[in-house]
Protein backbone atom coordinates (compact mmCIF):
# COMPACT_ATOMS: atom_id res chain seq x y z
CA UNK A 1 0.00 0.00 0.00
CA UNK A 2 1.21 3.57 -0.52
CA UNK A 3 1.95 6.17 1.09
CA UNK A 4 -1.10 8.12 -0.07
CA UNK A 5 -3.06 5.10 -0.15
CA UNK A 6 -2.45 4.97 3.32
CA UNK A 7 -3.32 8.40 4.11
CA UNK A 8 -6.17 8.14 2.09
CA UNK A 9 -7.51 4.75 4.56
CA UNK A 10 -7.32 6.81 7.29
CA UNK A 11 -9.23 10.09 5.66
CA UNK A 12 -11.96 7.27 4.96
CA UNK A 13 -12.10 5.68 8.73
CA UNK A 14 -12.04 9.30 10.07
CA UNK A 15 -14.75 10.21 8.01
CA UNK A 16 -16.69 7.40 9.05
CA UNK A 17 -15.89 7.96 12.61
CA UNK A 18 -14.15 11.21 13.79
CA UNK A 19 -13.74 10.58 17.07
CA UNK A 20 -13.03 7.09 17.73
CA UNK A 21 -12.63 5.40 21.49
CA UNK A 22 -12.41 2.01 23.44
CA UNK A 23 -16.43 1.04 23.85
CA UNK A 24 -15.19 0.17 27.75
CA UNK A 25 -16.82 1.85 30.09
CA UNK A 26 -14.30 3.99 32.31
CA UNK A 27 -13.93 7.38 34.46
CA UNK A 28 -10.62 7.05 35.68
CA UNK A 29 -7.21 5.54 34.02
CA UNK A 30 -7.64 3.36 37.22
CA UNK A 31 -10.40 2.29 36.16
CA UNK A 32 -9.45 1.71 32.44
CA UNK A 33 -6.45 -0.46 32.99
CA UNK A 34 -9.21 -2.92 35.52
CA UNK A 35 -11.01 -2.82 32.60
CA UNK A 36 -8.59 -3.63 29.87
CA UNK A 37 -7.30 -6.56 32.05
CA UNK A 38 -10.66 -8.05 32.39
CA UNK A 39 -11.50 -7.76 28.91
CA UNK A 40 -8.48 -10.12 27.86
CA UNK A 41 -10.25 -13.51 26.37
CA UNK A 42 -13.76 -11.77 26.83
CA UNK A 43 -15.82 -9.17 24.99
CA UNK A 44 -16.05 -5.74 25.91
CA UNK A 45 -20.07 -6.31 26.52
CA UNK A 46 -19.36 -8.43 29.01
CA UNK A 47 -16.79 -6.48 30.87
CA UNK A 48 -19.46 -3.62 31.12
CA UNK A 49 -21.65 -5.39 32.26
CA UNK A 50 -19.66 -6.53 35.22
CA UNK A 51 -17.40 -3.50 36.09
CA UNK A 52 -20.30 -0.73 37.62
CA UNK A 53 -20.80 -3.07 40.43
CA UNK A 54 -17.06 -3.46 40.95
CA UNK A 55 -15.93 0.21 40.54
CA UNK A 56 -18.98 1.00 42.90
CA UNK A 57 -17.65 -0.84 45.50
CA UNK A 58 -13.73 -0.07 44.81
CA UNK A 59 -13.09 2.86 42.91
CA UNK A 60 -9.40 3.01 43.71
CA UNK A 61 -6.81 0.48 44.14
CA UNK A 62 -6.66 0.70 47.71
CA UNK A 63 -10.45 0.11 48.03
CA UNK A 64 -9.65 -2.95 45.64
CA UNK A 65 -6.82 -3.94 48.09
CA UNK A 66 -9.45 -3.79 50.89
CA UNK A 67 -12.52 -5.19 49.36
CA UNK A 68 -10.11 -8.83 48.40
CA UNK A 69 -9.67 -11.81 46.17
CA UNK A 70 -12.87 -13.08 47.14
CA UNK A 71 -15.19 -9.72 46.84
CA UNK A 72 -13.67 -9.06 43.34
CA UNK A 73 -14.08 -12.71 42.07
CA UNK A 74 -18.08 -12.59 42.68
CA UNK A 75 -18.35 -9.03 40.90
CA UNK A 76 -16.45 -10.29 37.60
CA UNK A 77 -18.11 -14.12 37.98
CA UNK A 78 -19.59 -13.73 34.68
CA UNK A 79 -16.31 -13.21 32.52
CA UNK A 80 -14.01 -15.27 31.30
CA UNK A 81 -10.91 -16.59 33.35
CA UNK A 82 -12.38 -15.17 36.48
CA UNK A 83 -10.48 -16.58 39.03
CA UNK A 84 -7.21 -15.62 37.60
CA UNK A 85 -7.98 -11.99 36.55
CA UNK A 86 -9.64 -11.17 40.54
CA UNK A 87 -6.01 -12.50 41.75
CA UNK A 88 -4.63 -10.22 38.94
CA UNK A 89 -6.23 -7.40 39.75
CA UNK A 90 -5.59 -7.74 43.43
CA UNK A 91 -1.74 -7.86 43.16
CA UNK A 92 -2.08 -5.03 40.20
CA UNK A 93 -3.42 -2.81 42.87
CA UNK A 94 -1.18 -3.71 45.89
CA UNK A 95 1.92 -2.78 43.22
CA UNK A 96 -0.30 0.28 42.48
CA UNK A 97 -0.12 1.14 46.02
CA UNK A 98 2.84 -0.11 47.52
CA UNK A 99 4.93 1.34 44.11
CA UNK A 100 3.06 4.39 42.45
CA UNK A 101 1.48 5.90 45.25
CA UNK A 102 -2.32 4.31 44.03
CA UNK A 103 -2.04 6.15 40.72
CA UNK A 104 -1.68 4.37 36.96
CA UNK A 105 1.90 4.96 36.04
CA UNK A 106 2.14 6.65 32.72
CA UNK A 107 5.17 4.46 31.66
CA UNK A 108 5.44 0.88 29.30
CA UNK A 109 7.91 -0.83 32.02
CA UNK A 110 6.15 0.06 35.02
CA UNK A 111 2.84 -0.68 33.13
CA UNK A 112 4.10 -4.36 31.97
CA UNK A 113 5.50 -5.29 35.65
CA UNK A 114 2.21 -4.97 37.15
CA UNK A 115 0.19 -8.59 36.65
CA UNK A 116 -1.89 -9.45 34.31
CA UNK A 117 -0.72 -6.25 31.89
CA UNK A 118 1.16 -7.12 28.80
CA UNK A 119 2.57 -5.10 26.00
CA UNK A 120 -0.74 -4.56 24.14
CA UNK A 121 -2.62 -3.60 27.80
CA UNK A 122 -0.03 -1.30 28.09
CA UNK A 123 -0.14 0.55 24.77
CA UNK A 124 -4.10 0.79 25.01
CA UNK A 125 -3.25 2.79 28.35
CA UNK A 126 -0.44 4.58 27.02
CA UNK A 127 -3.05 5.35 23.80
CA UNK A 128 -6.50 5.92 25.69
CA UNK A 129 -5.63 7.07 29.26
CA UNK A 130 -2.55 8.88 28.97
CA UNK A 131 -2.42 10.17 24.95
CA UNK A 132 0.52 8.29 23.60
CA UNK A 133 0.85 7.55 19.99
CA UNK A 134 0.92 3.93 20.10
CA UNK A 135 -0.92 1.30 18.93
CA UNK A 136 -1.68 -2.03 20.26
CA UNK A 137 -2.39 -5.12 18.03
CA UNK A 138 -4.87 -7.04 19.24
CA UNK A 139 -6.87 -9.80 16.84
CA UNK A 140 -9.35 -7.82 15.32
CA UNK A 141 -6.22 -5.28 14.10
CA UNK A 142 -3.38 -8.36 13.22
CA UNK A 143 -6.86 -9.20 10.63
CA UNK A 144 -7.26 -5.96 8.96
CA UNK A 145 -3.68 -4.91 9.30
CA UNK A 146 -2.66 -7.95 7.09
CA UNK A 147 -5.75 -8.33 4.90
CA UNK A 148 -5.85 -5.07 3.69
CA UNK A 149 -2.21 -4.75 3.46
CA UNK A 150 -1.76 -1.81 5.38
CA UNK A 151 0.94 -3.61 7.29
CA UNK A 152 1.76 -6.99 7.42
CA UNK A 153 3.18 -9.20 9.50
CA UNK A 154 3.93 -12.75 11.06
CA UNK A 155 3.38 -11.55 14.59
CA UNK A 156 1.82 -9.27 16.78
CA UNK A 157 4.66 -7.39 17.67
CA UNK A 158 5.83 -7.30 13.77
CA UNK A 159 2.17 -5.81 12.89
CA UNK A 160 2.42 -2.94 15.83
CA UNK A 161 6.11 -2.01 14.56
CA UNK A 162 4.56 -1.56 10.83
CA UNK A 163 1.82 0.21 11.87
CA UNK A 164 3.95 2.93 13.28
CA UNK A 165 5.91 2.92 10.53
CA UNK A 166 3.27 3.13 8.00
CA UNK A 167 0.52 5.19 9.80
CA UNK A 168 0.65 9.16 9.00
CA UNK A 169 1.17 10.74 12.57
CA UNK A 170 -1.69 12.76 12.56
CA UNK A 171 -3.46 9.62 12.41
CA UNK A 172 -1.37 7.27 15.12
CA UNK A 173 -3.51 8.74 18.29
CA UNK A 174 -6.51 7.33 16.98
CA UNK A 175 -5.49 4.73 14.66
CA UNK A 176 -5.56 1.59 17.10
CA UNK A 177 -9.76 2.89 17.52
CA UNK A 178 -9.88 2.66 14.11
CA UNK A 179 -8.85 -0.23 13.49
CA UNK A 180 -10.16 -2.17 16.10
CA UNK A 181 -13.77 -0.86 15.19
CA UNK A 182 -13.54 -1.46 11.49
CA UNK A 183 -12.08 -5.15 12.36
CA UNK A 184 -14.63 -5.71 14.96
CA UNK A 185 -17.75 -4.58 12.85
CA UNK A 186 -16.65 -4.60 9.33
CA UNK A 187 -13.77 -6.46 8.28
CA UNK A 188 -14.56 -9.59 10.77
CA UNK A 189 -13.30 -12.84 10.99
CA UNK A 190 -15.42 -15.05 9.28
CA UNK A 191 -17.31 -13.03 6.58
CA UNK A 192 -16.18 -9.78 6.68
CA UNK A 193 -18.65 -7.17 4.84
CA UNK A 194 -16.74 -6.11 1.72
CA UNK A 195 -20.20 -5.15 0.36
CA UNK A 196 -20.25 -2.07 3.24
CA UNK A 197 -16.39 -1.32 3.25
CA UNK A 198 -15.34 2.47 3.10
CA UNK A 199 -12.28 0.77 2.33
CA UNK A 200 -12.84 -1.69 -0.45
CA UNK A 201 -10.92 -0.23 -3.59
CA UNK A 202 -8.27 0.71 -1.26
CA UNK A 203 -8.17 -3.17 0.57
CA UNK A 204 -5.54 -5.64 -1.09
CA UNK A 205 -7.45 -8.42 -0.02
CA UNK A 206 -7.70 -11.10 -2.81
CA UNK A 207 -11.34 -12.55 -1.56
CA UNK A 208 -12.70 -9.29 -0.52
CA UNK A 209 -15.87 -9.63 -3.29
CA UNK A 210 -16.75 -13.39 -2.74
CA UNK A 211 -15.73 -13.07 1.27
CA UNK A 212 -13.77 -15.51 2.68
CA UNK A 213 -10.62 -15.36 4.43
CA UNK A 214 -7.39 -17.64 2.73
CA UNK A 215 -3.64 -17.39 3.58
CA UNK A 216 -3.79 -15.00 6.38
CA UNK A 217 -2.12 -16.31 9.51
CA UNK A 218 -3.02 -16.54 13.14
CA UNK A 219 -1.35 -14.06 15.40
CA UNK A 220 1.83 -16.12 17.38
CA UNK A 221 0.98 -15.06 20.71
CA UNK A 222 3.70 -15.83 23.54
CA UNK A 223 3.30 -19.30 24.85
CA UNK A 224 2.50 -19.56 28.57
CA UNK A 225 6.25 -20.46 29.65
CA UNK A 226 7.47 -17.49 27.18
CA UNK A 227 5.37 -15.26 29.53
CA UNK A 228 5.86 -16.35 32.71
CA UNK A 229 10.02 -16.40 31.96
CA UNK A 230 9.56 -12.75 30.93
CA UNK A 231 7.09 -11.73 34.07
CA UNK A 232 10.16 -13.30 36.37
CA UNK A 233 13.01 -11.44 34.62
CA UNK A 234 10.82 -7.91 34.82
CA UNK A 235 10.45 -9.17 38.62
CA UNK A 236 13.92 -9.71 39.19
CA UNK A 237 14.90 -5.66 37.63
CA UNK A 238 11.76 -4.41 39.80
CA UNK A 239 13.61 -3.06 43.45
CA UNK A 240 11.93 -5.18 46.52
């Protein structure tokens, strides 16, 4: 795709939608990265669904802290990988207390040694809460990113460092909204809707008249061991 081409894709998604955001629900960038970490394996519905009652009860880490495991586990029942994100977001606020004085820290280290917060949590909090021009790959943008050709890629990480090269600036604030709406609503999975695309004559996608979805691969996500090795070296640089 071209440079202008690429301009041009964004004029069209801007056009369509000129000011894009995350469809979680959210007052606070406390209450954003809860969200974000809850919404990993689950669907943004269902995240909103749970997170009034929660936030109600704890609206800052240290009310988290205090309400416990337990508490939090009942209020988020009904999303996926419960169990595991209530510990999460248990130790994510004790770190938020014990190391940042109960506030979000606007920085990708601190933001990726907390639990449960990997590089693409941390770029939608560097993007949404805190204004950063970044731009986290999640499935729905790996899809369009390689379908349309905008910027290909093997791997997650491979996608996010085209994107910022490829992406005009003045379009890198809001390009990961974008993206994630068009993928999400548009250019899905299964049978994306060509017919509807702002997009289409601009899209390098072979199948994009009859549908379909051939040769692009699955995002390589990091295996369980690769992320636990990495959480343990971050640990061991983190001052006790």
């Amino acid at each position: 795709m071209t440079p202008a081409k690429r301009r041009e894709f964004f004029e069209r998604l801007k056009a369509a939608t000129p000011k894009p955001t995350t469809e979680l629900a959210y007052e606070s960038p406390f209450q954003l990265l809860i969200a974000v970490i809850l919404s990993a394996q689950a669907t943004d519905r269902s995240v909103n669904l749970a997170t009034p009652a929660l936030f109600a009860k704890a609206p800052t880490p240290q009310a988290m802290v205090d309400l416990g495991v337990d508490a939090v586990t009942h209020c988020i029942r009904t999303i996926g990988l419960f169990n595991t994100k209530a510990r999460n977001v248990i130790a994510t606020c004790r770190l938020l207390v014990e190391r940042h004085g109960g506030q979000v820290p606007d920085d990708r280290e601190a933001l990726e040694s907390l639990p449960g917060v990997g590089r693409k949590t941390a770029n939608v909090i560097l993007n949404t809460a805190f204004g950063h021009p970044t731009i986290a790959v999640d499935t729905h943008i790996f899809r369009v990113a390689n379908r349309t050709g905008l910027a290909p890629g093997k791997d997650v990480v491979a996608v996010e460092r085209a994107l910022l090269r490829n992406v005009p600036d003045e379009y890198k604030l809001d390009a990961h909204h974008w993206l994630i709406l068009h993928g999400r609503y548009v250019c899905k999975a299964r049978k994306p809707e060509c017919q509807r695309c702002v997009l289409f004559d601009l899209c390098a996608y072979p199948q994009k008249q009859a549908g379909g979805d051939k040769g692009i691969p699955a995002p390589r996500l990091p295996t369980a061991k690769a992320r636990r090795k990495r959480a343990k070296a971050r640990k061991g640089r983190q001052p006790r």
